[in-house]
C-alpha atoms as a PDB file:
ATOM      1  CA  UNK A   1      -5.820   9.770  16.493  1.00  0.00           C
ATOM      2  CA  UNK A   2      -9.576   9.722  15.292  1.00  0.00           C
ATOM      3  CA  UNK A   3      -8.269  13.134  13.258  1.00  0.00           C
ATOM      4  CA  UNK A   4      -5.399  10.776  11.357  1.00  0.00           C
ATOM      5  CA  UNK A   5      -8.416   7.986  10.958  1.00  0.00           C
ATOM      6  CA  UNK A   6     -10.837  10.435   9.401  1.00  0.00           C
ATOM      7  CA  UNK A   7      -7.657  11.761   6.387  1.00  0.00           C
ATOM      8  CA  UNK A   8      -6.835   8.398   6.245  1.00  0.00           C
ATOM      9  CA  UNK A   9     -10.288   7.295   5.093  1.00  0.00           C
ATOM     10  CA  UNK A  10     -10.846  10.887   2.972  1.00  0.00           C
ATOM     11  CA  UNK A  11      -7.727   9.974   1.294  1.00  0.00           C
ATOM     12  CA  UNK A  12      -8.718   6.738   0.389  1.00  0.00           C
ATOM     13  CA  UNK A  13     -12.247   7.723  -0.756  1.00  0.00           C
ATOM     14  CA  UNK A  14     -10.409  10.971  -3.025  1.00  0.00           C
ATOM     15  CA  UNK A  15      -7.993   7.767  -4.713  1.00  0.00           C
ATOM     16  CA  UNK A  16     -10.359   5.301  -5.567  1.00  0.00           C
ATOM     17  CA  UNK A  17     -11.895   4.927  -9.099  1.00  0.00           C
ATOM     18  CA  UNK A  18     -15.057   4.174  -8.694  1.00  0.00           C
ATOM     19  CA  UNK A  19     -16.748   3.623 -11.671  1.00  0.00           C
ATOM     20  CA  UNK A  20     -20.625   3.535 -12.757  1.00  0.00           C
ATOM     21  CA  UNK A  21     -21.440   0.030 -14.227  1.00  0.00           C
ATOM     22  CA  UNK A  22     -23.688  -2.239 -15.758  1.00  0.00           C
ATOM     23  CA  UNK A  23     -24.782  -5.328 -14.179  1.00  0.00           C
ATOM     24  CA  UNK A  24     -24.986  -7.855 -16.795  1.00  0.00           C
ATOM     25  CA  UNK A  25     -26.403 -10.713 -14.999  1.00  0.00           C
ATOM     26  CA  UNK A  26     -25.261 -10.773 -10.815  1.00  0.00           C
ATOM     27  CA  UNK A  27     -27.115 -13.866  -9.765  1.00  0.00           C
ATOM     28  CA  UNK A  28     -25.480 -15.720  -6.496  1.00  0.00           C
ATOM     29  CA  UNK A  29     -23.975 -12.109  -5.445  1.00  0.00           C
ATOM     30  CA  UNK A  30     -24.517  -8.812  -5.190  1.00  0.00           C
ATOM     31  CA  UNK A  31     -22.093  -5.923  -6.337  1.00  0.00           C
ATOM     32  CA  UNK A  32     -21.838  -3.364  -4.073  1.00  0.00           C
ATOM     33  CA  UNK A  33     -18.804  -1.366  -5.822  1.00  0.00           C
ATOM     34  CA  UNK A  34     -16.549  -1.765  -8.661  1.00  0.00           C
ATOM     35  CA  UNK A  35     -13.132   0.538  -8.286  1.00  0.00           C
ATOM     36  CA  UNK A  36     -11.180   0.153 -11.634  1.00  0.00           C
ATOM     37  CA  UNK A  37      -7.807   2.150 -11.446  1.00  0.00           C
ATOM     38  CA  UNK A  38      -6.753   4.227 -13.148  1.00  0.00           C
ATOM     39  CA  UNK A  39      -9.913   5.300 -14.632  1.00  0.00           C
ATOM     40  CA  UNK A  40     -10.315   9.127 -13.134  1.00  0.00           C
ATOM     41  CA  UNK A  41     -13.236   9.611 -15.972  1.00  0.00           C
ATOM     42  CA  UNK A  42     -15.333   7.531 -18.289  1.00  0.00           C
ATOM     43  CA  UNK A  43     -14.669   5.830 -20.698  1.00  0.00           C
ATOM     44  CA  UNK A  44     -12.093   4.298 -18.700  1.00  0.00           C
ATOM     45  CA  UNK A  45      -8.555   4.860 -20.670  1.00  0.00           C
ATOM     46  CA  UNK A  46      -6.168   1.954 -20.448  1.00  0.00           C
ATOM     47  CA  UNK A  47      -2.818   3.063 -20.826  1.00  0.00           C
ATOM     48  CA  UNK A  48      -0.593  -0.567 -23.038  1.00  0.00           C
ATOM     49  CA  UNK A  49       2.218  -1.337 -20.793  1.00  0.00           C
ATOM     50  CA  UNK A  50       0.396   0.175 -17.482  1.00  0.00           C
ATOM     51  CA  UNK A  51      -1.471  -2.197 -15.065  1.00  0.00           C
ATOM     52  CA  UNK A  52      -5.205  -1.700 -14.529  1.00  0.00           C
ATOM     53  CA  UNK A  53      -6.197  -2.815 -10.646  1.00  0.00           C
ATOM     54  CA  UNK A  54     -10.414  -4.031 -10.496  1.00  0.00           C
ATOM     55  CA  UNK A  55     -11.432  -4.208  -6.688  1.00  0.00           C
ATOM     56  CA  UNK A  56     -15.188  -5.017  -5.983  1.00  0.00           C
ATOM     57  CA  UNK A  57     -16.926  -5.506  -2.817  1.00  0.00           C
ATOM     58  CA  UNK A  58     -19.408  -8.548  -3.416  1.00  0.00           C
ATOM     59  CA  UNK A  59     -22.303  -9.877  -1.131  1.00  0.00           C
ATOM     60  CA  UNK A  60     -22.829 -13.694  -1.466  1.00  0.00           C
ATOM     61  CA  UNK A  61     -26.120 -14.535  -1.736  1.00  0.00           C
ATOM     62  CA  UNK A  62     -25.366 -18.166  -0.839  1.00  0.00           C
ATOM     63  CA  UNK A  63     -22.293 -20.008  -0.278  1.00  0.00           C
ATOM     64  CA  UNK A  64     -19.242 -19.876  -2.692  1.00  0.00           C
ATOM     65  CA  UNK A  65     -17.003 -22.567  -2.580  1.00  0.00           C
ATOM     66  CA  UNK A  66     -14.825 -21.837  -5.858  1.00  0.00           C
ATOM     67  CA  UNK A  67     -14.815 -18.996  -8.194  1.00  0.00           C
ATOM     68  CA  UNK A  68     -13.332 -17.921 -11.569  1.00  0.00           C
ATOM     69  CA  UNK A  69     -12.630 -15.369 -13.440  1.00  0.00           C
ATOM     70  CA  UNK A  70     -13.711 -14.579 -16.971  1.00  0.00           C
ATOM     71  CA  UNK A  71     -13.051 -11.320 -18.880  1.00  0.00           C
ATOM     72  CA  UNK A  72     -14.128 -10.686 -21.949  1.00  0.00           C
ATOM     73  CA  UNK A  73     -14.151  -7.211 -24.496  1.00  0.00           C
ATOM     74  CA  UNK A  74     -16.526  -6.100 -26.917  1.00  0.00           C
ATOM     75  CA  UNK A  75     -14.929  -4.690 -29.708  1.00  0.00           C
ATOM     76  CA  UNK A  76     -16.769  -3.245 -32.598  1.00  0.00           C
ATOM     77  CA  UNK A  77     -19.668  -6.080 -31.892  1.00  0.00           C
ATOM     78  CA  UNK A  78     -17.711  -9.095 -31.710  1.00  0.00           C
ATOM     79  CA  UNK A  79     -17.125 -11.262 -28.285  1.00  0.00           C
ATOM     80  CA  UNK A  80     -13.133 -11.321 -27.475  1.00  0.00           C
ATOM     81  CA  UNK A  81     -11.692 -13.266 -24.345  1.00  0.00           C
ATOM     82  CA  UNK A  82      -8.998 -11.336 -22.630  1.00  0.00           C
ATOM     83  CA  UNK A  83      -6.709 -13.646 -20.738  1.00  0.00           C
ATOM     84  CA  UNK A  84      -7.140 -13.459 -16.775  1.00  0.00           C
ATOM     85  CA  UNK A  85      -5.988 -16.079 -14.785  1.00  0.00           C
ATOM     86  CA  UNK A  86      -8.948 -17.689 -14.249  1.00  0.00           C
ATOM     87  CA  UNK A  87      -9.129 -18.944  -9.804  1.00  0.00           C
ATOM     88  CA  UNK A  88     -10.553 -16.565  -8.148  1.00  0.00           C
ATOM     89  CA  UNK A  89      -9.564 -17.331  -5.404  1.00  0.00           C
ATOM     90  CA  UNK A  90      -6.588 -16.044  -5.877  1.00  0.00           C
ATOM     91  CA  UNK A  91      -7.844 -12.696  -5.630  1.00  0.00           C
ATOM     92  CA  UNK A  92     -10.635 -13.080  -2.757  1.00  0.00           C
ATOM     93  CA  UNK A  93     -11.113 -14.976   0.154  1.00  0.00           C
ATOM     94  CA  UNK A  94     -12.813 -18.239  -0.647  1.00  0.00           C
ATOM     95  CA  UNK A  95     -14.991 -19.904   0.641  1.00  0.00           C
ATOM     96  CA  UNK A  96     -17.522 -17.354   1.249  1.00  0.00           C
ATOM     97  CA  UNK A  97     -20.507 -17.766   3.533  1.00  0.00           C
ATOM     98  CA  UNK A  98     -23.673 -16.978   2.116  1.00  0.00           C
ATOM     99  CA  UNK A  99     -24.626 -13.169   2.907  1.00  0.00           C
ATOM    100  CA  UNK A 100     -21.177 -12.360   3.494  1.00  0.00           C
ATOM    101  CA  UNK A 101     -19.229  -9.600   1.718  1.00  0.00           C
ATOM    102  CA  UNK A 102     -16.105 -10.200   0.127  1.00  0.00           C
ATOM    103  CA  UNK A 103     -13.653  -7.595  -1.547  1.00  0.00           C
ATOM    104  CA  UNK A 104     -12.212  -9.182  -4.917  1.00  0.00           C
ATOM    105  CA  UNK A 105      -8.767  -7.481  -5.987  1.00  0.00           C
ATOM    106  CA  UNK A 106      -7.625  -8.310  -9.508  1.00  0.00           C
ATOM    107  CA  UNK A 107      -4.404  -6.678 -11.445  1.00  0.00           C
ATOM    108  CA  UNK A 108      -3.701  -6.983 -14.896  1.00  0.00           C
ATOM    109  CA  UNK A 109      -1.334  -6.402 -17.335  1.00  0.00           C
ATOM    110  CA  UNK A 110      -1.995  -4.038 -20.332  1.00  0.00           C
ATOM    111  CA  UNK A 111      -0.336  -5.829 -23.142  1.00  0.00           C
ATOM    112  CA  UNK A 112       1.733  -3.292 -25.368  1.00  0.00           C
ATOM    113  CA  UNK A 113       0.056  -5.475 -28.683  1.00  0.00           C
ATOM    114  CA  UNK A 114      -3.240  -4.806 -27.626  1.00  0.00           C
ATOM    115  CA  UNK A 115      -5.107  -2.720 -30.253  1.00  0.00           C
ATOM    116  CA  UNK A 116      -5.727   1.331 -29.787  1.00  0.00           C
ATOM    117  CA  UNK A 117      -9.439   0.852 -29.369  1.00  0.00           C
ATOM    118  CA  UNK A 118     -12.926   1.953 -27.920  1.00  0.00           C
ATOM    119  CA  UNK A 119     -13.791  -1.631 -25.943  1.00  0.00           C
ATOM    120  CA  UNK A 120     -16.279  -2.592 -23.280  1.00  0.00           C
ATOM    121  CA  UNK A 121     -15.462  -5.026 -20.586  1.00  0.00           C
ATOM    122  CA  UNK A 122     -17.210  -7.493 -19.281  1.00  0.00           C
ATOM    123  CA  UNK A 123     -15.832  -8.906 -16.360  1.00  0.00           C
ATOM    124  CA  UNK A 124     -17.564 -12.112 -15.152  1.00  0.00           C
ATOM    125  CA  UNK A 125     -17.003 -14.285 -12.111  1.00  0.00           C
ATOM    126  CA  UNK A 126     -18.480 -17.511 -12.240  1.00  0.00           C
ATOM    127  CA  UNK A 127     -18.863 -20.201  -8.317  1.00  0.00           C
ATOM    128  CA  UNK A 128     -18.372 -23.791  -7.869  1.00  0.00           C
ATOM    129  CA  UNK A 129     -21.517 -25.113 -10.198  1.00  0.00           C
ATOM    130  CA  UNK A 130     -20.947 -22.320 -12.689  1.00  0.00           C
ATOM    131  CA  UNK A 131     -23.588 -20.124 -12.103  1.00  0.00           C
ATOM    132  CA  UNK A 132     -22.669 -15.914 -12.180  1.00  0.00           C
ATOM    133  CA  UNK A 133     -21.576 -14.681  -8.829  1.00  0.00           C
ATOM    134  CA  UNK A 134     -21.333 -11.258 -10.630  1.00  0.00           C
ATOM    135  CA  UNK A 135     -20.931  -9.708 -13.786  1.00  0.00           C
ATOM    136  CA  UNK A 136     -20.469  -6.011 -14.893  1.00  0.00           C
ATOM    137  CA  UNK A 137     -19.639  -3.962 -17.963  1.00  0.00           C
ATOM    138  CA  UNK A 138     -17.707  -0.531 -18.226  1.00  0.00           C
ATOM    139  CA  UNK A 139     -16.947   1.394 -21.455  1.00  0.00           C
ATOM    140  CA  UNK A 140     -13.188   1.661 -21.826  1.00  0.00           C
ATOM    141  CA  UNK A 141     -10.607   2.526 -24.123  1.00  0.00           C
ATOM    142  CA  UNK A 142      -6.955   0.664 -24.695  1.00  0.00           C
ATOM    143  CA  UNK A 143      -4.417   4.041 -25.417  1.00  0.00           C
ATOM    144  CA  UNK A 144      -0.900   4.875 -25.683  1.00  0.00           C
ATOM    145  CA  UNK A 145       1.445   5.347 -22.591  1.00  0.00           C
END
């Protein structure tokens, strides 16, 4: 039994993506990983008409209530919004207590009129009075299936 346990947790460690990051302004939490898949390499590639999975494992550094989502994409410079539904909640357990950690699992859709381009994501989620539970960046690219 503790043999199965041990591939089962190898196996999981050898399929997740995890990713090196950029915090970009983590104020009322704490990332402690970001897992994008696919994205076996950096920059991330983001296959149109493939969905891309985000988990993160957050630490609340006081009480969350309510979250949302934001996502934007730099591309060449300018600011872009990329459409996420924006609760949360949805995707984590809320509410959280405050030093608490909390795994966030978001999928999304890569739309097939999305632009063949070099992008980086910022992925932002905001609590109850607004302020930044989290935010990261990663270097990505939107490419062909």
């Amino acid at each position: 039994m503790l043999k199965a346990v041990i591939f089962l947790a190898v196996l999981y460690v050898a399929a997740a993506d995890i990713v090196v990051y950029k915090d970009c302004g983590s104020k009322v939490g704490a990332l402690k990983s970001v897992d994008v898949t696919p994205c076996p390499s950096e920059p991330c590639q983001f296959p149109r008409h493939k969905n891309i999975t985000v988990n993160l494992n957050i630490t609340a550094n006081t009480e969350i209530t309510a979250a949302k989502t934001v996502v934007y994409g730099y591309i060449l410079g300018a600011k872009v919004p990329f459409p996420v539904p924006s609760d949360a909640c949805q995707n984590m357990a809320c509410p959280v207590s405050s030093g608490a950690t909390v795994t966030y699992t978001n999928t999304v859709y890569v739309q097939p009129v999305y632009p063949l381009v070099s992008v980086v994501v910022q992925w932002e989620l905001h609590d109850q009075n607004n302020d930044m539970i989290v935010c990261f960046n990663i270097p990505a690219e939107i490419v062909n299936s």
